[in-house]
C-alpha atoms as a PDB file:
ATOM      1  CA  UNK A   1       0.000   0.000   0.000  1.00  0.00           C
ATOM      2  CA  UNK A   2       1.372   3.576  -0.760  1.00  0.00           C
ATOM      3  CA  UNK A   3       0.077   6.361   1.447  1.00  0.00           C
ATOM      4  CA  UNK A   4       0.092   9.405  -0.939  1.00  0.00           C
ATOM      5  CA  UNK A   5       1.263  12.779   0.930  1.00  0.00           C
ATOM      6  CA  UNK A   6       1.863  15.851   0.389  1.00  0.00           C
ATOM      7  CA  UNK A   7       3.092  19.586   2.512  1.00  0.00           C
ATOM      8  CA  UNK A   8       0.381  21.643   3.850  1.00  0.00           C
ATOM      9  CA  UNK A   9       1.974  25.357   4.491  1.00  0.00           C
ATOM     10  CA  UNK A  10      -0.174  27.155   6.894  1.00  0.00           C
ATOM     11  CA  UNK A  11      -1.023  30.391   5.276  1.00  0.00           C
ATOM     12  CA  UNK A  12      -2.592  34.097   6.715  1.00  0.00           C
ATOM     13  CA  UNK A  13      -5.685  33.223   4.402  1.00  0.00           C
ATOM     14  CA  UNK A  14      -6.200  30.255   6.814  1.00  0.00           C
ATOM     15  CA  UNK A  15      -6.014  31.861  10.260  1.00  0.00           C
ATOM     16  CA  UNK A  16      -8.620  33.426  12.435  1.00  0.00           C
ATOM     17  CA  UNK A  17      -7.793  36.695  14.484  1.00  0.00           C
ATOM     18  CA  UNK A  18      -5.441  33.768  17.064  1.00  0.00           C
ATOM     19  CA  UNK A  19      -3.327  32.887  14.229  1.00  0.00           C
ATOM     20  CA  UNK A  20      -4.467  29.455  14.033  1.00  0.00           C
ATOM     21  CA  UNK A  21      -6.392  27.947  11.276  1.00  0.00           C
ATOM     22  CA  UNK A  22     -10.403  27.942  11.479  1.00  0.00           C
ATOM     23  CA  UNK A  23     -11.813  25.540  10.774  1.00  0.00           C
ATOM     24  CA  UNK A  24     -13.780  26.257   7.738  1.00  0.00           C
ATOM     25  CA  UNK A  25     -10.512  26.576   5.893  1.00  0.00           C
ATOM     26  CA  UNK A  26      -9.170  22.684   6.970  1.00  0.00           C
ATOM     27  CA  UNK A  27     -12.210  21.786   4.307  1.00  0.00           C
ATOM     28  CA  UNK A  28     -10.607  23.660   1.388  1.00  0.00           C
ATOM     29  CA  UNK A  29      -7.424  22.085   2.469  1.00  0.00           C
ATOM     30  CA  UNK A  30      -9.119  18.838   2.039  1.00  0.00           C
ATOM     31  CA  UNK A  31     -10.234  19.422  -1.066  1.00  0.00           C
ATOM     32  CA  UNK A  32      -6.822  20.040  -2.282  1.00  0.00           C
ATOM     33  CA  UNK A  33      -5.276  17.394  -0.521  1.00  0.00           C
ATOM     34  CA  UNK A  34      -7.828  15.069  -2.891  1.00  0.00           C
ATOM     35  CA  UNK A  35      -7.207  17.518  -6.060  1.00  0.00           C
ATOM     36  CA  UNK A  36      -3.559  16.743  -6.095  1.00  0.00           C
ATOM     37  CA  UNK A  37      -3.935  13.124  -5.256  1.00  0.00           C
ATOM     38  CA  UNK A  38      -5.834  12.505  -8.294  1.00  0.00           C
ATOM     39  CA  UNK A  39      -3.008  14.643 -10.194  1.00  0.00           C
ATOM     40  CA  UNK A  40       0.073  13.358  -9.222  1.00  0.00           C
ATOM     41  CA  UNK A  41      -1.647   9.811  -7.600  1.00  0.00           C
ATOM     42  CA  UNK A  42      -3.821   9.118  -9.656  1.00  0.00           C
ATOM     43  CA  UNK A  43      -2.694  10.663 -13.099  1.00  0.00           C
ATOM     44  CA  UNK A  44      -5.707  12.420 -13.579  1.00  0.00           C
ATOM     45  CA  UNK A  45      -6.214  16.227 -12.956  1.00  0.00           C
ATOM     46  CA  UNK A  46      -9.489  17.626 -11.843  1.00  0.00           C
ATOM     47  CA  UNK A  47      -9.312  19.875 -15.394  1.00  0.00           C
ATOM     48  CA  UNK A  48      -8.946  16.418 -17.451  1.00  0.00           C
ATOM     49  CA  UNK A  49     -12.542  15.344 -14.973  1.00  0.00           C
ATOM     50  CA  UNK A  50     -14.378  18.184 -15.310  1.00  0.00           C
ATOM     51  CA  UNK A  51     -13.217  19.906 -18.193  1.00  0.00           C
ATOM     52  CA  UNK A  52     -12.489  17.072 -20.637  1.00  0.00           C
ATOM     53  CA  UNK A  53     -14.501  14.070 -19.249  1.00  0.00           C
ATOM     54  CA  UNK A  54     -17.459  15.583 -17.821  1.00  0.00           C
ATOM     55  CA  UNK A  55     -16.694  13.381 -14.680  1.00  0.00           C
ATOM     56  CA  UNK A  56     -16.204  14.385 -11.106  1.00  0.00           C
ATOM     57  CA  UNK A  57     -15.153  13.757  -7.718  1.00  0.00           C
ATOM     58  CA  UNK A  58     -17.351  15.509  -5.056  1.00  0.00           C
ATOM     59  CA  UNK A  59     -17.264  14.923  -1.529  1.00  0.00           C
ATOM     60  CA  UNK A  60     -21.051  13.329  -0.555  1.00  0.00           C
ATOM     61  CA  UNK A  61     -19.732  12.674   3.500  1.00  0.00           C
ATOM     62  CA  UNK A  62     -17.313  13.566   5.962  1.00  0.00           C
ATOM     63  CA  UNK A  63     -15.871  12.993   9.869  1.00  0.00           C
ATOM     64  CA  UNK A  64     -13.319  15.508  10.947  1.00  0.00           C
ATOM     65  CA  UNK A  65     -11.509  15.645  14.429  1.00  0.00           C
ATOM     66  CA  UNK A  66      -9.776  18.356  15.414  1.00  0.00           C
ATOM     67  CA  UNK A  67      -7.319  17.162  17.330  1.00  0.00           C
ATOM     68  CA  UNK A  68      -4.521  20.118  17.782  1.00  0.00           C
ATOM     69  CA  UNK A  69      -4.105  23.715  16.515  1.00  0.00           C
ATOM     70  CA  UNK A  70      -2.292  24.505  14.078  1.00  0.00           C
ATOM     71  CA  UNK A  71      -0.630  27.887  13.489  1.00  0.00           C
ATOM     72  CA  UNK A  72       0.550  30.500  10.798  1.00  0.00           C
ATOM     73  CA  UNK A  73       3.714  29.460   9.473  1.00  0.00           C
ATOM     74  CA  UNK A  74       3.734  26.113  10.245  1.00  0.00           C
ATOM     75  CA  UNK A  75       3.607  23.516   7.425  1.00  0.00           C
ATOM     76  CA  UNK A  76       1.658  20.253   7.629  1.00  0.00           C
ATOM     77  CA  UNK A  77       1.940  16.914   6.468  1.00  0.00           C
ATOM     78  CA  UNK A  78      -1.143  15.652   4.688  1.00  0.00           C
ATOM     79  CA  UNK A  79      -1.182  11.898   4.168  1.00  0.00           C
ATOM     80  CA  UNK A  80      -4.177  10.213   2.142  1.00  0.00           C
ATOM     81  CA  UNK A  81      -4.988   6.400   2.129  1.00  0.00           C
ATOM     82  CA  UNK A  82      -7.673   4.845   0.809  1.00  0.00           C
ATOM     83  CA  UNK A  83     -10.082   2.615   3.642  1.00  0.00           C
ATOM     84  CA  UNK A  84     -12.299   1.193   0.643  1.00  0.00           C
ATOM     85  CA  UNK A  85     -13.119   1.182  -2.742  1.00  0.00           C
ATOM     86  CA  UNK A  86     -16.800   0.797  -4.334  1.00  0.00           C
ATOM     87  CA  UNK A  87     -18.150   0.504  -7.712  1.00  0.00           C
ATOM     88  CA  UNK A  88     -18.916   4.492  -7.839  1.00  0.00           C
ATOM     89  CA  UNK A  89     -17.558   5.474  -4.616  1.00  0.00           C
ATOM     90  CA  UNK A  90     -14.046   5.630  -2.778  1.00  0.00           C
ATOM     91  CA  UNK A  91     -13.841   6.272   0.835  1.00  0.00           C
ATOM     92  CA  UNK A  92     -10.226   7.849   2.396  1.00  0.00           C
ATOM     93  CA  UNK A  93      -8.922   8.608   5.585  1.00  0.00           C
ATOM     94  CA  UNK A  94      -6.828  11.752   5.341  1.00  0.00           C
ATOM     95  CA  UNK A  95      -4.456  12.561   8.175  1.00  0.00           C
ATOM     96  CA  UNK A  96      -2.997  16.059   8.762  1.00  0.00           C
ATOM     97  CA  UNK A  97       0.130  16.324  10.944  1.00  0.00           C
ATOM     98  CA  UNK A  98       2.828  18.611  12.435  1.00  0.00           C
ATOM     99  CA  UNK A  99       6.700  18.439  12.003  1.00  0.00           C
ATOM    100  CA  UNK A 100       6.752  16.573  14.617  1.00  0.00           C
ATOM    101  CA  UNK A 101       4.422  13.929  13.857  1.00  0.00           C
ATOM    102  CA  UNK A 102       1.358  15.524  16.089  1.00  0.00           C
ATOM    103  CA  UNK A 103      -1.377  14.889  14.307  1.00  0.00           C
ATOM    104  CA  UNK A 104      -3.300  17.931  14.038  1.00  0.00           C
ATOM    105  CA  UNK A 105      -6.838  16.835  12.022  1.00  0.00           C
ATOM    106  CA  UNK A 106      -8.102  13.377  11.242  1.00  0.00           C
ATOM    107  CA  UNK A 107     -11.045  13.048   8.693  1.00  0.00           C
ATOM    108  CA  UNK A 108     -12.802  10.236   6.844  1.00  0.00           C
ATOM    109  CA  UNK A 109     -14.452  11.190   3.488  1.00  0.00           C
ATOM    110  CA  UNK A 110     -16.774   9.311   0.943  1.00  0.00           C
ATOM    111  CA  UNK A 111     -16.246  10.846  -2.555  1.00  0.00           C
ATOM    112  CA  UNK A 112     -18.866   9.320  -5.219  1.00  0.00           C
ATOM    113  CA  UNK A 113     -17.490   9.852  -8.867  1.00  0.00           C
ATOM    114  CA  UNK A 114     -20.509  11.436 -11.027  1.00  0.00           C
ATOM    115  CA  UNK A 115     -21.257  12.267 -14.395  1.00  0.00           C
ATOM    116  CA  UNK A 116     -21.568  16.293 -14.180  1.00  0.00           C
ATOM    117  CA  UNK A 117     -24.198  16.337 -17.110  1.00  0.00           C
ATOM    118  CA  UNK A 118     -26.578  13.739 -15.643  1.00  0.00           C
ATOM    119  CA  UNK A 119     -25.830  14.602 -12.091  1.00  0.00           C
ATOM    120  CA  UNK A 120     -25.662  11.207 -10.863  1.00  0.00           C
ATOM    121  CA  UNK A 121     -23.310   8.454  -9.838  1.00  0.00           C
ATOM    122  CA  UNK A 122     -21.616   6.767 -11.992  1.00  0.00           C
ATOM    123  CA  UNK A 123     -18.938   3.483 -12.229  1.00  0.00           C
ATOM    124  CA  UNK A 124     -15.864   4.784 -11.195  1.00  0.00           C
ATOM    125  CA  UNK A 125     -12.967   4.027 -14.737  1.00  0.00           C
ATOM    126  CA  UNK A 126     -11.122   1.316 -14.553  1.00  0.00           C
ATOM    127  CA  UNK A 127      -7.874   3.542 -14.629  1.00  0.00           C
ATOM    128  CA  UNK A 128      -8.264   5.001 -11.748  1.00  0.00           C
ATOM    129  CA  UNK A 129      -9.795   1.764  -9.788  1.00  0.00           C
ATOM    130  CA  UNK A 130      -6.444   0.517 -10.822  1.00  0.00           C
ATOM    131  CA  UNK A 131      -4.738   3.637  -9.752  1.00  0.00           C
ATOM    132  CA  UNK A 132      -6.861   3.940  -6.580  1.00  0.00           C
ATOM    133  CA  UNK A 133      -6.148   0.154  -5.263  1.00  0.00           C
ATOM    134  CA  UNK A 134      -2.373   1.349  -5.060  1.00  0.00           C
ATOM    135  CA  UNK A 135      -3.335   3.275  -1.774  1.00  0.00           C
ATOM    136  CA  UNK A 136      -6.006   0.779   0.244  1.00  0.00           C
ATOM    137  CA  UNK A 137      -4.866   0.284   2.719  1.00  0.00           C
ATOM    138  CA  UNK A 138      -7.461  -3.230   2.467  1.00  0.00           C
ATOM    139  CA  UNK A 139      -4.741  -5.991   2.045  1.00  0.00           C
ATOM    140  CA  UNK A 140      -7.421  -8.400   0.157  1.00  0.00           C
ATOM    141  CA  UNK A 141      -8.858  -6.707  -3.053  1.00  0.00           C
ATOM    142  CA  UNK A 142     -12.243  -8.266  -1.959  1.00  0.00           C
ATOM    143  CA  UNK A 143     -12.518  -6.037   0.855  1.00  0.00           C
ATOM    144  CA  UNK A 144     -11.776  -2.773  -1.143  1.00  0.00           C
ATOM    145  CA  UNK A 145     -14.037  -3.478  -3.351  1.00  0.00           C
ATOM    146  CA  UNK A 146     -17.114  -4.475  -0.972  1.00  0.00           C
END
């Protein structure tokens, strides 16, 4: 299993008043953490979905703890792994932590891949099934694909 990760610097856009991200802005953070995964992870941009496929990615659930502050200035570690992979939908566990390994935000998101003309669900390709079994963290293929 490969755990796909990535640096999360902590930004003035992302602070409150305190200096320390709110909330609200851990969400877009997410959302980027998944947009480059299918880039560079996958091999498939979210302007090659939308854009060129008429396919996309959307988050339909979430769980977030909030498990530490983090601060302007500080940079994160985000690491993605997929928990288990569906016909038309994907669940991962993202993981945001500090230099020193304190994790900082735990979250557990269902993304359903949809056909943006007919607004519905749809089979997720077989490229990136293939692409997306590289990261579950499922050992048997059965189980990712329950």
């Amino acid at each position: 299993m490969m755990i796909f990760t990535t640096e999360l610097p902590i930004r003035f856009a992302h602070c409150d008043p305190a200096g320390i991200v709110f909330y609200p802005r851990y969400f877009e953070m997410m959302n980027g953490v998944v947009e480059d995964w299918c880039a560079q992870g996958l091999g498939c941009s979210f302007h090659e979905m939308h854009m060129l496929r008429g396919i996309g990615l959307p988050t339909v659930h979430l769980e977030t703890d909030f498990l530490k502050p983090a601060q302007l200035g500080e940079i994160l570690q985000a690491e993605l792994t997929v928990l288990k992979l569906g016909n038309t939908s994907v669940e991962i566990q993202l993981c945001f932590s500090g230099q020193q390994q304190d994790a900082r935000l735990k979250a557990r998101l269902v993304l359903v891949m949809m056909d943006l003309t007919l607004r519905q669900a749809i089979a997720i390709p077989d490229e990136l099934r293939a692409a997306m079994l590289h990261y579950c963290a499922a050992k048997d293929e059965k189980l990712a694909s329950a």
